[in-house]
C-alpha atoms as a PDB file:
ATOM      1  CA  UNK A   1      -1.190 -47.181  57.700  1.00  0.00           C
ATOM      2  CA  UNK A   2       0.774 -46.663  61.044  1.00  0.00           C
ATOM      3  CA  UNK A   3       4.172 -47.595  59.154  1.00  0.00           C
ATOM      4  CA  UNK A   4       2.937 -45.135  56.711  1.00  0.00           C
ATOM      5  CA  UNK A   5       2.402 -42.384  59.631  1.00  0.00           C
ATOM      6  CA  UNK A   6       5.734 -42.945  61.449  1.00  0.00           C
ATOM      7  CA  UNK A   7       7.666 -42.029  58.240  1.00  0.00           C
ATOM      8  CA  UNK A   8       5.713 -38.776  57.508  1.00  0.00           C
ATOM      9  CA  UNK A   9       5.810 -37.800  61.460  1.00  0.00           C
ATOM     10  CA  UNK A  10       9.446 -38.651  60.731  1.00  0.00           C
ATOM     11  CA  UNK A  11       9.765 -36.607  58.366  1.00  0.00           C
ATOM     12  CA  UNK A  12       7.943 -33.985  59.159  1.00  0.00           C
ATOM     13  CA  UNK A  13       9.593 -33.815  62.534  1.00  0.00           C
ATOM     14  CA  UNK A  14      12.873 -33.091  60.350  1.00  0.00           C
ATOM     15  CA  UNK A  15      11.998 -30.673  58.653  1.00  0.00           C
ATOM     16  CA  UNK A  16      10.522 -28.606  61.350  1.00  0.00           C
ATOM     17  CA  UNK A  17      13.313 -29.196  63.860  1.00  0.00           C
ATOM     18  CA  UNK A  18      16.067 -28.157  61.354  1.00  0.00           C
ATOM     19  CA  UNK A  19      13.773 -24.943  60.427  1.00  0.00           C
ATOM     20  CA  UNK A  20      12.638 -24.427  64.076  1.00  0.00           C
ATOM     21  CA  UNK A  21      16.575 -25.060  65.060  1.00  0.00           C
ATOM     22  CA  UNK A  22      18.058 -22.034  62.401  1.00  0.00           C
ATOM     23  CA  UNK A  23      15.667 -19.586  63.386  1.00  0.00           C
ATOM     24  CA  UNK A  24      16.437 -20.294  66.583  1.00  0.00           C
ATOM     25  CA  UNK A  25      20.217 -20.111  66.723  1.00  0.00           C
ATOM     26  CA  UNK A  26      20.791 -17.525  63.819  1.00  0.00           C
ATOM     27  CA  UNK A  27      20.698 -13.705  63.935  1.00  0.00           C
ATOM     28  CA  UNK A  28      18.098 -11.934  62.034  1.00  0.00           C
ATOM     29  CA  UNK A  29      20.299 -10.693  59.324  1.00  0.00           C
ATOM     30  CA  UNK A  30      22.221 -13.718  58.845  1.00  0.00           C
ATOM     31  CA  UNK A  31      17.926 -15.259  57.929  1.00  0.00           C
ATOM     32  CA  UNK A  32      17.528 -12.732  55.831  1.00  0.00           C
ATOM     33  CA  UNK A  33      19.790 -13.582  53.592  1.00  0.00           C
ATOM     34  CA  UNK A  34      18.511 -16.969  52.918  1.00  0.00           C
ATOM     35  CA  UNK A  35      14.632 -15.948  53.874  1.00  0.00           C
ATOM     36  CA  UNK A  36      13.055 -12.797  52.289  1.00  0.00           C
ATOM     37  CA  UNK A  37      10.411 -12.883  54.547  1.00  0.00           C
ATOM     38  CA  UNK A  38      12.335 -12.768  57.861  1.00  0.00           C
ATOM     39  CA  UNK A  39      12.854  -8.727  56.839  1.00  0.00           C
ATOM     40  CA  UNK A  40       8.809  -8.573  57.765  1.00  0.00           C
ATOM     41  CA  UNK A  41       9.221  -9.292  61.457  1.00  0.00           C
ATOM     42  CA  UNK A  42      11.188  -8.737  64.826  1.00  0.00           C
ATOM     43  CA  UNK A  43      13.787 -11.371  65.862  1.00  0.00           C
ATOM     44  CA  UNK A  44      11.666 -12.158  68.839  1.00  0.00           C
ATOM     45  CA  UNK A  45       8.522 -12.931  66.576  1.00  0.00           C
ATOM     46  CA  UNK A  46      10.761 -15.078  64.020  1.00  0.00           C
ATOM     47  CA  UNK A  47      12.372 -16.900  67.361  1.00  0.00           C
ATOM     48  CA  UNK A  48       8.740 -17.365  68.588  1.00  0.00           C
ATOM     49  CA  UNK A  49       7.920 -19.092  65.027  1.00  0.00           C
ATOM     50  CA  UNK A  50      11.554 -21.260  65.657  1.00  0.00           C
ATOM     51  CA  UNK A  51      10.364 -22.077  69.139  1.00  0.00           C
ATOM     52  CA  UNK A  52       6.793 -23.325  67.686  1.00  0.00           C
ATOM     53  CA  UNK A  53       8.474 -25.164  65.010  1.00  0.00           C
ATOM     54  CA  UNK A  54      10.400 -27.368  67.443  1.00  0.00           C
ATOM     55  CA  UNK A  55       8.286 -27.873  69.662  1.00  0.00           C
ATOM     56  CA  UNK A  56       5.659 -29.449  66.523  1.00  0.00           C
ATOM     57  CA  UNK A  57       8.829 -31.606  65.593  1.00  0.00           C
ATOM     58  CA  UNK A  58       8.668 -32.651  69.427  1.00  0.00           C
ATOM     59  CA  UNK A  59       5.354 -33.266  69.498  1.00  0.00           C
ATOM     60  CA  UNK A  60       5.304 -35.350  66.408  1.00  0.00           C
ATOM     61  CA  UNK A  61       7.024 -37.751  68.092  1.00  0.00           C
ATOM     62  CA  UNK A  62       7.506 -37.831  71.505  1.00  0.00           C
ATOM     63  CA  UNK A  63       3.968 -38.478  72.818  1.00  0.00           C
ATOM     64  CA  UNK A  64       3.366 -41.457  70.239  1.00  0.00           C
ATOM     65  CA  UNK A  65       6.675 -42.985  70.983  1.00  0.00           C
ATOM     66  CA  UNK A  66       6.317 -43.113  74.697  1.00  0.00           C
ATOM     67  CA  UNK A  67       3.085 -43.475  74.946  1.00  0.00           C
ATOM     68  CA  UNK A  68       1.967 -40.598  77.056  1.00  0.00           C
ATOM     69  CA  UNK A  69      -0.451 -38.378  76.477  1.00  0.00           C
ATOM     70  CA  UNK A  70      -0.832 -40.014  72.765  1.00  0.00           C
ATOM     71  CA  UNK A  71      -3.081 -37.765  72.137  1.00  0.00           C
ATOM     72  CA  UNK A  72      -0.927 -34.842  72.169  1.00  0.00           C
ATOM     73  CA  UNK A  73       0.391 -36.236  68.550  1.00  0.00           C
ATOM     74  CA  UNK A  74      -2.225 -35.556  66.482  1.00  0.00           C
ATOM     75  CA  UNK A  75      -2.720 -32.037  68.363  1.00  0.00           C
ATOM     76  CA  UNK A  76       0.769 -30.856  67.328  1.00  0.00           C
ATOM     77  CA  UNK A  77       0.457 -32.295  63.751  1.00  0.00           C
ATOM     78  CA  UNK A  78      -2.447 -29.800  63.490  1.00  0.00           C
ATOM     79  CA  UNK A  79      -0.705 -27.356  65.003  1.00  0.00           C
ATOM     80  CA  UNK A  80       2.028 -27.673  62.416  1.00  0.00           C
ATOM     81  CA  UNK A  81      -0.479 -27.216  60.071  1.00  0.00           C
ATOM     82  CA  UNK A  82      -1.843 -24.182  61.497  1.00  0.00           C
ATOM     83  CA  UNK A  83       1.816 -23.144  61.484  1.00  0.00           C
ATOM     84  CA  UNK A  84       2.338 -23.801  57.332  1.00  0.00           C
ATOM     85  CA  UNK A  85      -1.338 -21.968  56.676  1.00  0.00           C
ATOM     86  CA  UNK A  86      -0.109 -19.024  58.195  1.00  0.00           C
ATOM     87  CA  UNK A  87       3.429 -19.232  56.611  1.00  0.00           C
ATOM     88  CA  UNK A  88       1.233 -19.546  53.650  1.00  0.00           C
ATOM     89  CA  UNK A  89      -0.217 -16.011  53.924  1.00  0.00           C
ATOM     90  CA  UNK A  90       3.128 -14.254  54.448  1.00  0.00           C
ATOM     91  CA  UNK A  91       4.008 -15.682  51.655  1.00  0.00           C
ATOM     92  CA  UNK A  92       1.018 -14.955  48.862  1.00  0.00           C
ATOM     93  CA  UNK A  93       1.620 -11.276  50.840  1.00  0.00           C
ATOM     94  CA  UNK A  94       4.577 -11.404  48.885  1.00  0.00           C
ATOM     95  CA  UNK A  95       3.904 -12.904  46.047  1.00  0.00           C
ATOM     96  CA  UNK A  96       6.405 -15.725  46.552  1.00  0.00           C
ATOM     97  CA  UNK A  97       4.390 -19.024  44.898  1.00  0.00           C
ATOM     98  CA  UNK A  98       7.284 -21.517  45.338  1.00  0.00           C
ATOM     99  CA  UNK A  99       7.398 -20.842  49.089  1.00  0.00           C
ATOM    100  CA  UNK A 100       3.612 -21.782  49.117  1.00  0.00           C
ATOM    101  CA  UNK A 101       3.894 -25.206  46.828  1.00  0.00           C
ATOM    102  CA  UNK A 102       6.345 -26.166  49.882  1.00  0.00           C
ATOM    103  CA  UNK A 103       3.892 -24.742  52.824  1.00  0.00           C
ATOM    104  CA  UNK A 104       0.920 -26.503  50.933  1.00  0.00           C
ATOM    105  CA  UNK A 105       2.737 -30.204  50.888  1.00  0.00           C
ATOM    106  CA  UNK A 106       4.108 -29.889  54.371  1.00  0.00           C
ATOM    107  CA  UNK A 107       0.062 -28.800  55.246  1.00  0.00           C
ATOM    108  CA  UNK A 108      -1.250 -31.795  53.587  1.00  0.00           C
ATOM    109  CA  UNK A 109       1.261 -34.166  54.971  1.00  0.00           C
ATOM    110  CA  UNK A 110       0.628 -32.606  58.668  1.00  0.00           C
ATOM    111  CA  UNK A 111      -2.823 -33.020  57.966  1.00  0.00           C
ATOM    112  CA  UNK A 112      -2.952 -36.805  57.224  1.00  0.00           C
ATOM    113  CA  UNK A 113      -0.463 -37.390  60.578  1.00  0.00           C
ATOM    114  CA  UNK A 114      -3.305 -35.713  62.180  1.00  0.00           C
ATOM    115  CA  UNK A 115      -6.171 -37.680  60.929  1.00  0.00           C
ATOM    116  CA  UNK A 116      -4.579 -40.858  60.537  1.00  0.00           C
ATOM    117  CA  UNK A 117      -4.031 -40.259  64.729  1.00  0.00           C
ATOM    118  CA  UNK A 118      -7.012 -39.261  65.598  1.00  0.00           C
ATOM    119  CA  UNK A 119      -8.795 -42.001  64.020  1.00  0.00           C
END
């Protein structure tokens, strides 16, 4: 099970930084482009939802790796989650269903880092 958890955190931790890392460092209308949604909100609110992103990659794998504060692990994986339910609702909002087949996997993935920690 814990080989099994490493490789989603992993994973996970991936996909969130390289997300969490674009919104970051690109301009708004450079994100629109490639993300629909991005015309919804501010550049400070889409930074804010790079900034969370990275710092879920970061806490997928830092506390478990070094060993302190452990328990800060399974609190980011459901924070990641948190993050994909609400990306979730922007996108039923507008009506884009393959964007929420990807949210819905990345929940359910965050979800078992965050049980198989806790436990």
């Amino acid at each position: 099970m814990n080989i099994a958890l490493w490789i989603v955190q992993g994973l996970l931790a991936v996909v969130f930084l390289m997300a969490g890392g674009i919104k970051l460092i690109q301009p708004k209308e450079k994100l629109v482009e490639k993300m629909a949604w991005a015309s919804d909100f501010s550049p400070g609110v889409i930074k804010l939802i790079g900034a969370v992103e990275v710092l879920g990659a970061i806490g997928l794998i830092l506390p478990q790796v070094t060993g302190i504060l452990p328990w800060l692990t399974p609190l980011a994986a459901l924070g990641v989650a948190l993050t994909m339910v609400a990306a979730m609702v922007v996108h039923l909002r507008r009506n884009e269903a393959k964007e929420v087949v990807i949210n819905l996997v990345l929940l359910v993935l965050a979800l078992f880092v965050a049980y198989g920690r806790f436990i």
